[in-house]
Protein backbone atom coordinates (compact mmCIF):
# COMPACT_ATOMS: atom_id res chain seq x y z
CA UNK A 1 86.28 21.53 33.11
CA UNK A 2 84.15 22.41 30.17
CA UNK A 3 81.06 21.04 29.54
CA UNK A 4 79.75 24.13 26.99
CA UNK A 5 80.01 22.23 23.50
CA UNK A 6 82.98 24.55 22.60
CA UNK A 7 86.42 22.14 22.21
CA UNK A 8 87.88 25.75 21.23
CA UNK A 9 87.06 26.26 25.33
CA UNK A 10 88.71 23.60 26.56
CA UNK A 11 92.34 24.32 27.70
CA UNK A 12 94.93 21.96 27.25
CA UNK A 13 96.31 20.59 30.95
CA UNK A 14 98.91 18.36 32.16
CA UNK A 15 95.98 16.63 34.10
CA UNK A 16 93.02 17.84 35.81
CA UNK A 17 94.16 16.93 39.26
CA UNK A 18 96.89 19.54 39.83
CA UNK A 19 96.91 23.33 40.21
CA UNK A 20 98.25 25.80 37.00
CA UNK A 21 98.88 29.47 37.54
CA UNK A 22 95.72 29.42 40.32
CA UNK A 23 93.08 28.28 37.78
CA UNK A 24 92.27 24.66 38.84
CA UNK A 25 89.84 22.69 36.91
CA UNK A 26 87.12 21.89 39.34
CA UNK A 27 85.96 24.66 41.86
CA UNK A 28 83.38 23.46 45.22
CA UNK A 29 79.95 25.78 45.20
CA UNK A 30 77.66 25.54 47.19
CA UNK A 31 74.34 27.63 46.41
CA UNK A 32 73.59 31.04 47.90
CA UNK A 33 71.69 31.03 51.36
CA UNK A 34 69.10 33.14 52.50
CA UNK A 35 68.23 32.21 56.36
CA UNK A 36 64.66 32.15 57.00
CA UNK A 37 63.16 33.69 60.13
CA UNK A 38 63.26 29.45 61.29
CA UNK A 39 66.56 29.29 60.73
CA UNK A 40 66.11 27.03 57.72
CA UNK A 41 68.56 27.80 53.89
CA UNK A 42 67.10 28.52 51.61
CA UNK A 43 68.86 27.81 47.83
CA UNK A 44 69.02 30.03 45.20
CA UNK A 45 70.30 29.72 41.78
CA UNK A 46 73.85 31.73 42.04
CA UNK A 47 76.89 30.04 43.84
CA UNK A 48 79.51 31.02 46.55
CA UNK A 49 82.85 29.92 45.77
CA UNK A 50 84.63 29.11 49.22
CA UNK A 51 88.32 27.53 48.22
CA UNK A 52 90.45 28.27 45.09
CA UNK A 53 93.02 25.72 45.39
CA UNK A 54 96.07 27.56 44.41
CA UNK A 55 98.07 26.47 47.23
CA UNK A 56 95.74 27.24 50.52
CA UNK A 57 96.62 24.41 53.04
CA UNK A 58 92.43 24.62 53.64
CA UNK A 59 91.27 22.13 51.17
CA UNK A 60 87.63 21.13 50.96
CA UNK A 61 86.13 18.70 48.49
CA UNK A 62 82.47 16.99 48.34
CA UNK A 63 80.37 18.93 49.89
CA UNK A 64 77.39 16.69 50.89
CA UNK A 65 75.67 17.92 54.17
CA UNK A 66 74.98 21.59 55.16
CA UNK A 67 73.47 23.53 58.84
CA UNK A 68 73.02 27.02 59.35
CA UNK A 69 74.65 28.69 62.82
CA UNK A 70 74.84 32.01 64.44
CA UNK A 71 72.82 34.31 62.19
CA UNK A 72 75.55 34.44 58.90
CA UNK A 73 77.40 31.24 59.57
CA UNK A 74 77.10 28.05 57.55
CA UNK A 75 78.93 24.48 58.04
CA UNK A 76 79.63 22.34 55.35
CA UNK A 77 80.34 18.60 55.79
CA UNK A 78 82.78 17.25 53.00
CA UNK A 79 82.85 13.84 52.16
CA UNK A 80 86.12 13.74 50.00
CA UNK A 81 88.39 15.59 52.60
CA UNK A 82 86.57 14.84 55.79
CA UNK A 83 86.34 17.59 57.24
CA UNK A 84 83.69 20.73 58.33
CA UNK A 85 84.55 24.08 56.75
CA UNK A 86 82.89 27.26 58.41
CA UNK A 87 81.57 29.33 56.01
CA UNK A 88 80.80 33.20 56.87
CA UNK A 89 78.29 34.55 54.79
CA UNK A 90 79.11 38.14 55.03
CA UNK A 91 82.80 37.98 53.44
CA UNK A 92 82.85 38.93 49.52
CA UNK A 93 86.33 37.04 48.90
CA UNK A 94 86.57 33.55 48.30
CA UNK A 95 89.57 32.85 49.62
CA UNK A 96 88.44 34.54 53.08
CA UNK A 97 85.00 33.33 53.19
CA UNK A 98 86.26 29.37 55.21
CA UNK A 99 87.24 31.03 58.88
CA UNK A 100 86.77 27.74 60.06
CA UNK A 101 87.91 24.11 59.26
CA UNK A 102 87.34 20.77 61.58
CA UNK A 103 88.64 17.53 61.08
CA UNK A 104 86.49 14.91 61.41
CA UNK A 105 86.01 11.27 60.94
CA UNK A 106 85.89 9.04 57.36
CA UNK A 107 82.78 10.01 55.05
CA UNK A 108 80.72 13.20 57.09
CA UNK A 109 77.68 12.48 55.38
CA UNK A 110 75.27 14.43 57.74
CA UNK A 111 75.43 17.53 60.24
CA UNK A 112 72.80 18.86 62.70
CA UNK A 113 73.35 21.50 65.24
CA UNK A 114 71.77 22.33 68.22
CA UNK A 115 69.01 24.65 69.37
CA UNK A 116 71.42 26.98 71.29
CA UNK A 117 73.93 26.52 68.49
CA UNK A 118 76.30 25.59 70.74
CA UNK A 119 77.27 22.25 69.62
CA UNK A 120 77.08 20.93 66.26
CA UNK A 121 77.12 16.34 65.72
CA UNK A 122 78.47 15.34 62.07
CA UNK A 123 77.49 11.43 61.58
CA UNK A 124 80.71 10.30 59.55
CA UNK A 125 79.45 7.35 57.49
CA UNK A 126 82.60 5.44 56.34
CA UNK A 127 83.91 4.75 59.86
CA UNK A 128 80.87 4.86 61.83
CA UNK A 129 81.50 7.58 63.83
CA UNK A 130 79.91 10.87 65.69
CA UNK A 131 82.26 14.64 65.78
CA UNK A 132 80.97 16.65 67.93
CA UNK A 133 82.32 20.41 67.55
CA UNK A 134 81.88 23.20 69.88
CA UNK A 135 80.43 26.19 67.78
CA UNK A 136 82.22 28.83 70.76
CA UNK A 137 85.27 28.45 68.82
CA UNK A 138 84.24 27.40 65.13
CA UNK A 139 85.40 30.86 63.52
CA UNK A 140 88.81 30.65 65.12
CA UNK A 141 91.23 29.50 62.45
CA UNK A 142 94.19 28.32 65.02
CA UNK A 143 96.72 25.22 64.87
CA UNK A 144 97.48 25.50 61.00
CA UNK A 145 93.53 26.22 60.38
CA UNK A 146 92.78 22.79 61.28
CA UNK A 147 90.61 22.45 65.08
CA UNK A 148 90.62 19.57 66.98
CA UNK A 149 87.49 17.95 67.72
CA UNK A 150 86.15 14.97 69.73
CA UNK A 151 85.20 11.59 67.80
CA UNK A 152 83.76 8.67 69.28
CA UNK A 153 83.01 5.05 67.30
CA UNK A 154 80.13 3.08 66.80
CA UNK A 155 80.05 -0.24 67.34
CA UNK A 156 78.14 -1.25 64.23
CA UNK A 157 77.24 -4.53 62.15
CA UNK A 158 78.65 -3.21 58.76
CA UNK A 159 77.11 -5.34 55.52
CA UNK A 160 79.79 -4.89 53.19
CA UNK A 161 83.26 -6.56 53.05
CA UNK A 162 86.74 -5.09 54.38
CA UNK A 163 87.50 -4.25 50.39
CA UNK A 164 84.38 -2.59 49.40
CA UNK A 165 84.46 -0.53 52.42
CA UNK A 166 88.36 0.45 51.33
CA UNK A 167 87.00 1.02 47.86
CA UNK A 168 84.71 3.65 49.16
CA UNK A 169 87.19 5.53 50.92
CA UNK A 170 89.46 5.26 48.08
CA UNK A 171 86.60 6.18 45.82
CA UNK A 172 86.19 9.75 47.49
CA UNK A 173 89.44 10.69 48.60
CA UNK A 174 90.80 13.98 47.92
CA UNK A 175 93.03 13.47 50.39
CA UNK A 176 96.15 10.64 49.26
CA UNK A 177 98.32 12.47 47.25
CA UNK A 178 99.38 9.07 45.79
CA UNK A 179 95.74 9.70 43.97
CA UNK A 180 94.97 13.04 43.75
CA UNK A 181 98.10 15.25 44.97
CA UNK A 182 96.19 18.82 45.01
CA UNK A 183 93.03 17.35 46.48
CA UNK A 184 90.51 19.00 44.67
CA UNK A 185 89.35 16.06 42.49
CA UNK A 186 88.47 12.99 43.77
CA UNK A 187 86.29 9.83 41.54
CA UNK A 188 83.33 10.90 43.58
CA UNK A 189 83.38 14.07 41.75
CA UNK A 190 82.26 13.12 38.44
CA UNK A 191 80.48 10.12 40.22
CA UNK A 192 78.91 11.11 42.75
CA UNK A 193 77.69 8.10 44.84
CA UNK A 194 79.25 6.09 42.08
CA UNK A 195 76.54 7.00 39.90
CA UNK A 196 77.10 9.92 37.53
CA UNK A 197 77.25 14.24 37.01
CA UNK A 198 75.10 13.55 34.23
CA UNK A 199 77.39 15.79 31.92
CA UNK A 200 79.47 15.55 28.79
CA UNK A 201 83.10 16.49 28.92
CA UNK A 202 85.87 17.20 26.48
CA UNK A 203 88.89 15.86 28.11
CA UNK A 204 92.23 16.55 26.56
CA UNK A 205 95.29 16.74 28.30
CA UNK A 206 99.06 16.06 27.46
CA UNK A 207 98.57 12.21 27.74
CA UNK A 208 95.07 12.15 26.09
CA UNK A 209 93.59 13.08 22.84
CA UNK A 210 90.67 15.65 22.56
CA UNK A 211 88.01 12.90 23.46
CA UNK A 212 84.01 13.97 24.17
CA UNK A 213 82.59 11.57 26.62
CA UNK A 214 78.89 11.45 28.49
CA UNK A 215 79.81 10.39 32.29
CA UNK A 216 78.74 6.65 32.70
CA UNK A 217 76.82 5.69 35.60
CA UNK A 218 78.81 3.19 37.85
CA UNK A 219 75.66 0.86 38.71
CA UNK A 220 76.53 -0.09 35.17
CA UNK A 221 79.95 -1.48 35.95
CA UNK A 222 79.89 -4.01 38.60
CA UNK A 223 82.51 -6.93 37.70
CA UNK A 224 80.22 -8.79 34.86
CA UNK A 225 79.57 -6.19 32.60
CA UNK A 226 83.64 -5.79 31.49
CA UNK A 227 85.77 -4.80 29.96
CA UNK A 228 85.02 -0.97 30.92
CA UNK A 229 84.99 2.67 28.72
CA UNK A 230 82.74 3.25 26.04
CA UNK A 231 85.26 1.75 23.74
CA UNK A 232 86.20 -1.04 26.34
CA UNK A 233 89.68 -0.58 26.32
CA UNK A 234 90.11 -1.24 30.59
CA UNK A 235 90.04 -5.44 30.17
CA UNK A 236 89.45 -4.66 34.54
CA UNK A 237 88.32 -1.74 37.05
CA UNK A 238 91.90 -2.02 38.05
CA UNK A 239 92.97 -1.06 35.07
CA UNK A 240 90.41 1.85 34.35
CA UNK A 241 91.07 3.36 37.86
CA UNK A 242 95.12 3.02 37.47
CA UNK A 243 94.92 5.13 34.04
CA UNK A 244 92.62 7.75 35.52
CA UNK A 245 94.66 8.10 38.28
CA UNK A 246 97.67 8.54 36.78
CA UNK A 247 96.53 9.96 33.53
CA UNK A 248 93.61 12.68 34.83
CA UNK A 249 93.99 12.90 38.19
CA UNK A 250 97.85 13.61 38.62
CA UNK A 251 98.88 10.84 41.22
CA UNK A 252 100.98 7.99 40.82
CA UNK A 253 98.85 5.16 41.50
CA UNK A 254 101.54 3.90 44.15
CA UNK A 255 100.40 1.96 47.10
CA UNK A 256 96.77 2.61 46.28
CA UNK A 257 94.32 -1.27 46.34
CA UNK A 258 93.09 -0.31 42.99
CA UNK A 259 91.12 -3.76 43.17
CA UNK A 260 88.77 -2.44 45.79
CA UNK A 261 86.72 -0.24 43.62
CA UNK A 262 85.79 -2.88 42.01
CA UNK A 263 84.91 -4.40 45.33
CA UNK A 264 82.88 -1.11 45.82
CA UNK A 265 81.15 -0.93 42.79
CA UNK A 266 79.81 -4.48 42.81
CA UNK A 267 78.61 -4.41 46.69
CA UNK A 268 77.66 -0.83 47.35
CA UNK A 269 76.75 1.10 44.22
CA UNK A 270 73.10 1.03 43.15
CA UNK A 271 71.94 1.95 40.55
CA UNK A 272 68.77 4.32 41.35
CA UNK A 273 65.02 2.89 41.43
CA UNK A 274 62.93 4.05 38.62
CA UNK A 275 59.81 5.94 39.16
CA UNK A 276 56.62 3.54 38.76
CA UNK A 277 55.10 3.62 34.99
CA UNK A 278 52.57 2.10 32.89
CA UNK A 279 52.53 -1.55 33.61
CA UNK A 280 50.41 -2.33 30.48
CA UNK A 281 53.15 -0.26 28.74
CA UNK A 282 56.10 -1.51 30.25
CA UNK A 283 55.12 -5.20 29.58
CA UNK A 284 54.54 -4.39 25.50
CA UNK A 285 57.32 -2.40 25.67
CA UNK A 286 59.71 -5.62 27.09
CA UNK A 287 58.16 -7.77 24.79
CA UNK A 288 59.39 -5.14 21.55
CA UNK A 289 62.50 -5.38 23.47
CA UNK A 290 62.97 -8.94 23.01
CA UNK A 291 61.28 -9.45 19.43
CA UNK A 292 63.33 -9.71 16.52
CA UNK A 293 61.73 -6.83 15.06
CA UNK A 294 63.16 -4.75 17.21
CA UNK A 295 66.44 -6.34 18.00
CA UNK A 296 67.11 -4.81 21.14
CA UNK A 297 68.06 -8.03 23.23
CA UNK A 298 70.47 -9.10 20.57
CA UNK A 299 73.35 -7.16 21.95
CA UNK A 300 71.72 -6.10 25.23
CA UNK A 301 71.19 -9.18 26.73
CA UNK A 302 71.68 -11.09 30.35
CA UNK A 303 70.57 -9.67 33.59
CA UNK A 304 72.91 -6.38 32.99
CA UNK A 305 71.54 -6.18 29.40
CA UNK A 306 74.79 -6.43 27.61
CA UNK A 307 76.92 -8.94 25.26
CA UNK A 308 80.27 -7.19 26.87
CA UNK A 309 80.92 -7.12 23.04
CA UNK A 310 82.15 -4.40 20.48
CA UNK A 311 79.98 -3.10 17.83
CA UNK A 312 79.88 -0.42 15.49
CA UNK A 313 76.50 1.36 15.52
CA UNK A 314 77.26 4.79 15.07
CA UNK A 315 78.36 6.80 11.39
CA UNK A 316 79.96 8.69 12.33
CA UNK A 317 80.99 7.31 15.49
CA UNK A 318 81.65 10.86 17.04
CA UNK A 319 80.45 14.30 16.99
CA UNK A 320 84.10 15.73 16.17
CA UNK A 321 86.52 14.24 13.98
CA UNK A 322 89.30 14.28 17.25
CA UNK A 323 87.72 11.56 19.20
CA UNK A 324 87.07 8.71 16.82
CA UNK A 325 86.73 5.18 17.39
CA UNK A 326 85.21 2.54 15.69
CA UNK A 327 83.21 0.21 17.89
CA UNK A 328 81.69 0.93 20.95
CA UNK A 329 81.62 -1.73 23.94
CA UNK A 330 77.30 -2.28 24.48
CA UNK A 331 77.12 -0.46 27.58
CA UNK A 332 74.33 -2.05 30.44
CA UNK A 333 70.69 -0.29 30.82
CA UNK A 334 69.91 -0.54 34.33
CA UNK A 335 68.58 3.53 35.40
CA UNK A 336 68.40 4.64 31.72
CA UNK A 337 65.82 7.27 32.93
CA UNK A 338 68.42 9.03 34.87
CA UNK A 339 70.91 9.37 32.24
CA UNK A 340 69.82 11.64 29.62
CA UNK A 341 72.15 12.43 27.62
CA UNK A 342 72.96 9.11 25.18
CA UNK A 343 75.14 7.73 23.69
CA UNK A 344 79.36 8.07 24.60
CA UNK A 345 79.34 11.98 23.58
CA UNK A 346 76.03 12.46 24.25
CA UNK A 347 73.83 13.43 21.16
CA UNK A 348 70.75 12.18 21.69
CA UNK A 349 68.65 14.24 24.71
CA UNK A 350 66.27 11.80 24.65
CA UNK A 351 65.49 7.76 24.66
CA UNK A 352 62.82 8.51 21.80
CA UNK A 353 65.68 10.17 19.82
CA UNK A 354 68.50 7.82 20.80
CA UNK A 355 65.77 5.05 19.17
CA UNK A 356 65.28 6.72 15.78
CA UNK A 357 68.55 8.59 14.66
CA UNK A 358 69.57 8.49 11.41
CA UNK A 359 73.23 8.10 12.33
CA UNK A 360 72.34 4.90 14.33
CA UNK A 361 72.86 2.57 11.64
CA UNK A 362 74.10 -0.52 13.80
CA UNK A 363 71.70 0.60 16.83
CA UNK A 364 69.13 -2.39 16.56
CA UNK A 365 65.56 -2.47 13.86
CA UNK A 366 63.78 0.41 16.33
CA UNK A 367 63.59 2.85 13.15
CA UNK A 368 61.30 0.36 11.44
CA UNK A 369 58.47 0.59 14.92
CA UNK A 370 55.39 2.53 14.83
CA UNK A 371 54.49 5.29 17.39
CA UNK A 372 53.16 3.12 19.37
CA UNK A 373 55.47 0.52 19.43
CA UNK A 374 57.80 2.94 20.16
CA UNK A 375 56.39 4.67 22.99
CA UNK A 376 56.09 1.14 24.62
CA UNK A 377 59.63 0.54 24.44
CA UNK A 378 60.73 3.73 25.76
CA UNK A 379 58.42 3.07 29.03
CA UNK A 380 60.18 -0.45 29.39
CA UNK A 381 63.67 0.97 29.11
CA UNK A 382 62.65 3.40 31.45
CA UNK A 383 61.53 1.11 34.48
CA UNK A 384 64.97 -0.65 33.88
């Protein structure tokens, strides 16, 4: 997918969830490695492609947990397609370089192998349970590439209900072809932990206009703060998941509980805790926020700091003419210091610039504040 700037870039697809002529939209890296004499990786800035997705049975998707083994060999625990691929370091061709794949249980979210590198333990988070593999055989691709492995449960209190645990399995699947039929794209992987890949994409596709849109963070989109999109045309979750399925990610929606991501969202995404600030600041700032003068609270109001209203702040409302709409739904604030960039295509880099654009014509009285003032209300919205 293209996140350059360029629409001339972006290729028109059918959808981004299935496969065209080998050249899938989304590709898994992981960074380069160099082994230490310890035996701990070490990242660099390049990347190792390990799967292409143009019809290899050897899927992999969310990559979330990594361990060295055996001098050149890497395993890689992915969240979206549980399972462990074996990565050998030494082979130059993607398509070669997974000589090892393990099935495992719901949600690997950490792996640790042993001193002797015998045995490696994945801690699968979404059903509670330990895989324990046996490294003697991890670079022998046998039984369809697929090993089997052992699995034992846990017997553990679990705080969230039946549905938001379904909605987080449903959330990173890359497995249910009813949702994602080439498994390579799953909701996890533009928002990852149900937050977001902090990018700005032009999507266009046979079913949807050329449209440039900043990745919102889902700790902003628990039940109260709908209807959902930047232009809030999902009146529910359900209905927002259904048309992404269907229209970006190439399933067919059918016998999928679309209702428990919503269930997810509202119990088990967070948004992320701000680093501390000035308190001194923060406190001026909240008061700026709530003065007339500044107008803030007037549309971002309540405990998720929105009116779940329409409002037309923007001239023009988009960067390009393609992707034009007239109102935008006020979006909630909580974690606004993790989400640079602003606005729904993204053009301001900064909280100071998304508070004194010229094009922000609807966006509150913040123009009118001194530097001070200013300052004081970026520190609030920062601790938010």
């Amino acid at each position: 997918m293209n996140h350059s700037g360029d629409a001339t870039l972006e290729k028109i697809a059918d959808d981004y969830g299935s496969v065209s002529d080998g050249n899938p939209k989304i590709n898994p890296a992981i960074g380069t490695l160099a082994i230490a004499s310890d035996g701990a990786p070490t990242l660099t800035d390049a990347t190792v492609l390990y799967a292409t997705f143009d019809g290899d049975a050897r899927v992999f998707n969310g990559p979330v947990a990594i361990a060295p083994f055996g001098g050149h060999y890497i395993l890689v625990a992915h969240v979206s397609t549980n399972n462990v691929a074996v990565i050998d370091t030494n082979i130059g061709d993607p398509k070669s370089r997974a000589v090892g794949n393990f099935a495992v249980g719901a949600g690997p979210s950490g792996i640790a192998v042993d001193d002797a590198h015998n045995v490696a333990y994945v801690d699968n988070a979404f059903d509670g349970s330990i895989s324990k593999i046996d490294l003697a055989h991890a670079t022998d691709l046998e039984s369809g590439g697929i090993q089997p492995i052992q699995t034992q449960i846990r017997a553990l209190a679990n705080p969230y209900s039946a549905s938001a645990q379904s909605g987080r399995k449903l959330f990173y699947d890359a497995s249910n072809t009813h949702v994602t039929p080439s498994g390579f794209v799953a909701c996890a992987t533009c928002h990852p932990g149900g937050m977001d890949d902090g990018l700005v994409w032009f999507i266009e596709t046979s079913k949807i206009p050329l449209k440039r849109r900043r990745t919102p963070n889902l700790a902003n989109a628990h039940s109260a703060t709908a209807p959902f999109h930047w232009n809030g045309q999902f009146a529910t979750m359900s209905d927002l998941v259904e048309s992404t399925i269907t229209d970006l990610m190439a399933g067919d929606g059918l016998l999928v509980d679309l209702a428990s991501v919503q269930a997810y969202i509202d119990e088990i995404v967070k948004a992320p805790i701000a680093p501390a600030g000035d308190a001194a600041a923060i406190l001026r700032g909240q008061t700026i926020f709530n003065s007339p003068d500044a107008a803030c609270a007037s549309c971002h109001s309540g405990a998720d700091f929105t009116d779940n209203q329409l409002h037309a702040i923007l001239n023009p409302m988009s960067l390009t003419s393609d992707d034009s709409f007239p109102m935008a739904n006020t979006p909630a604030l909580h974690a606004l210091f993790f989400r640079a960039p602003y606005f729904h295509d993204g053009r301001s880099p900064s909280l100071q610039d998304l508070l004194t654009r010229s094009d922000a014509s609807g966006h509150g009285s913040t123009k009118n504040l001194s530097a001070s003032q200013l300052s004081d209300l970026v520190s609030y919205l920062q601790s938010l």
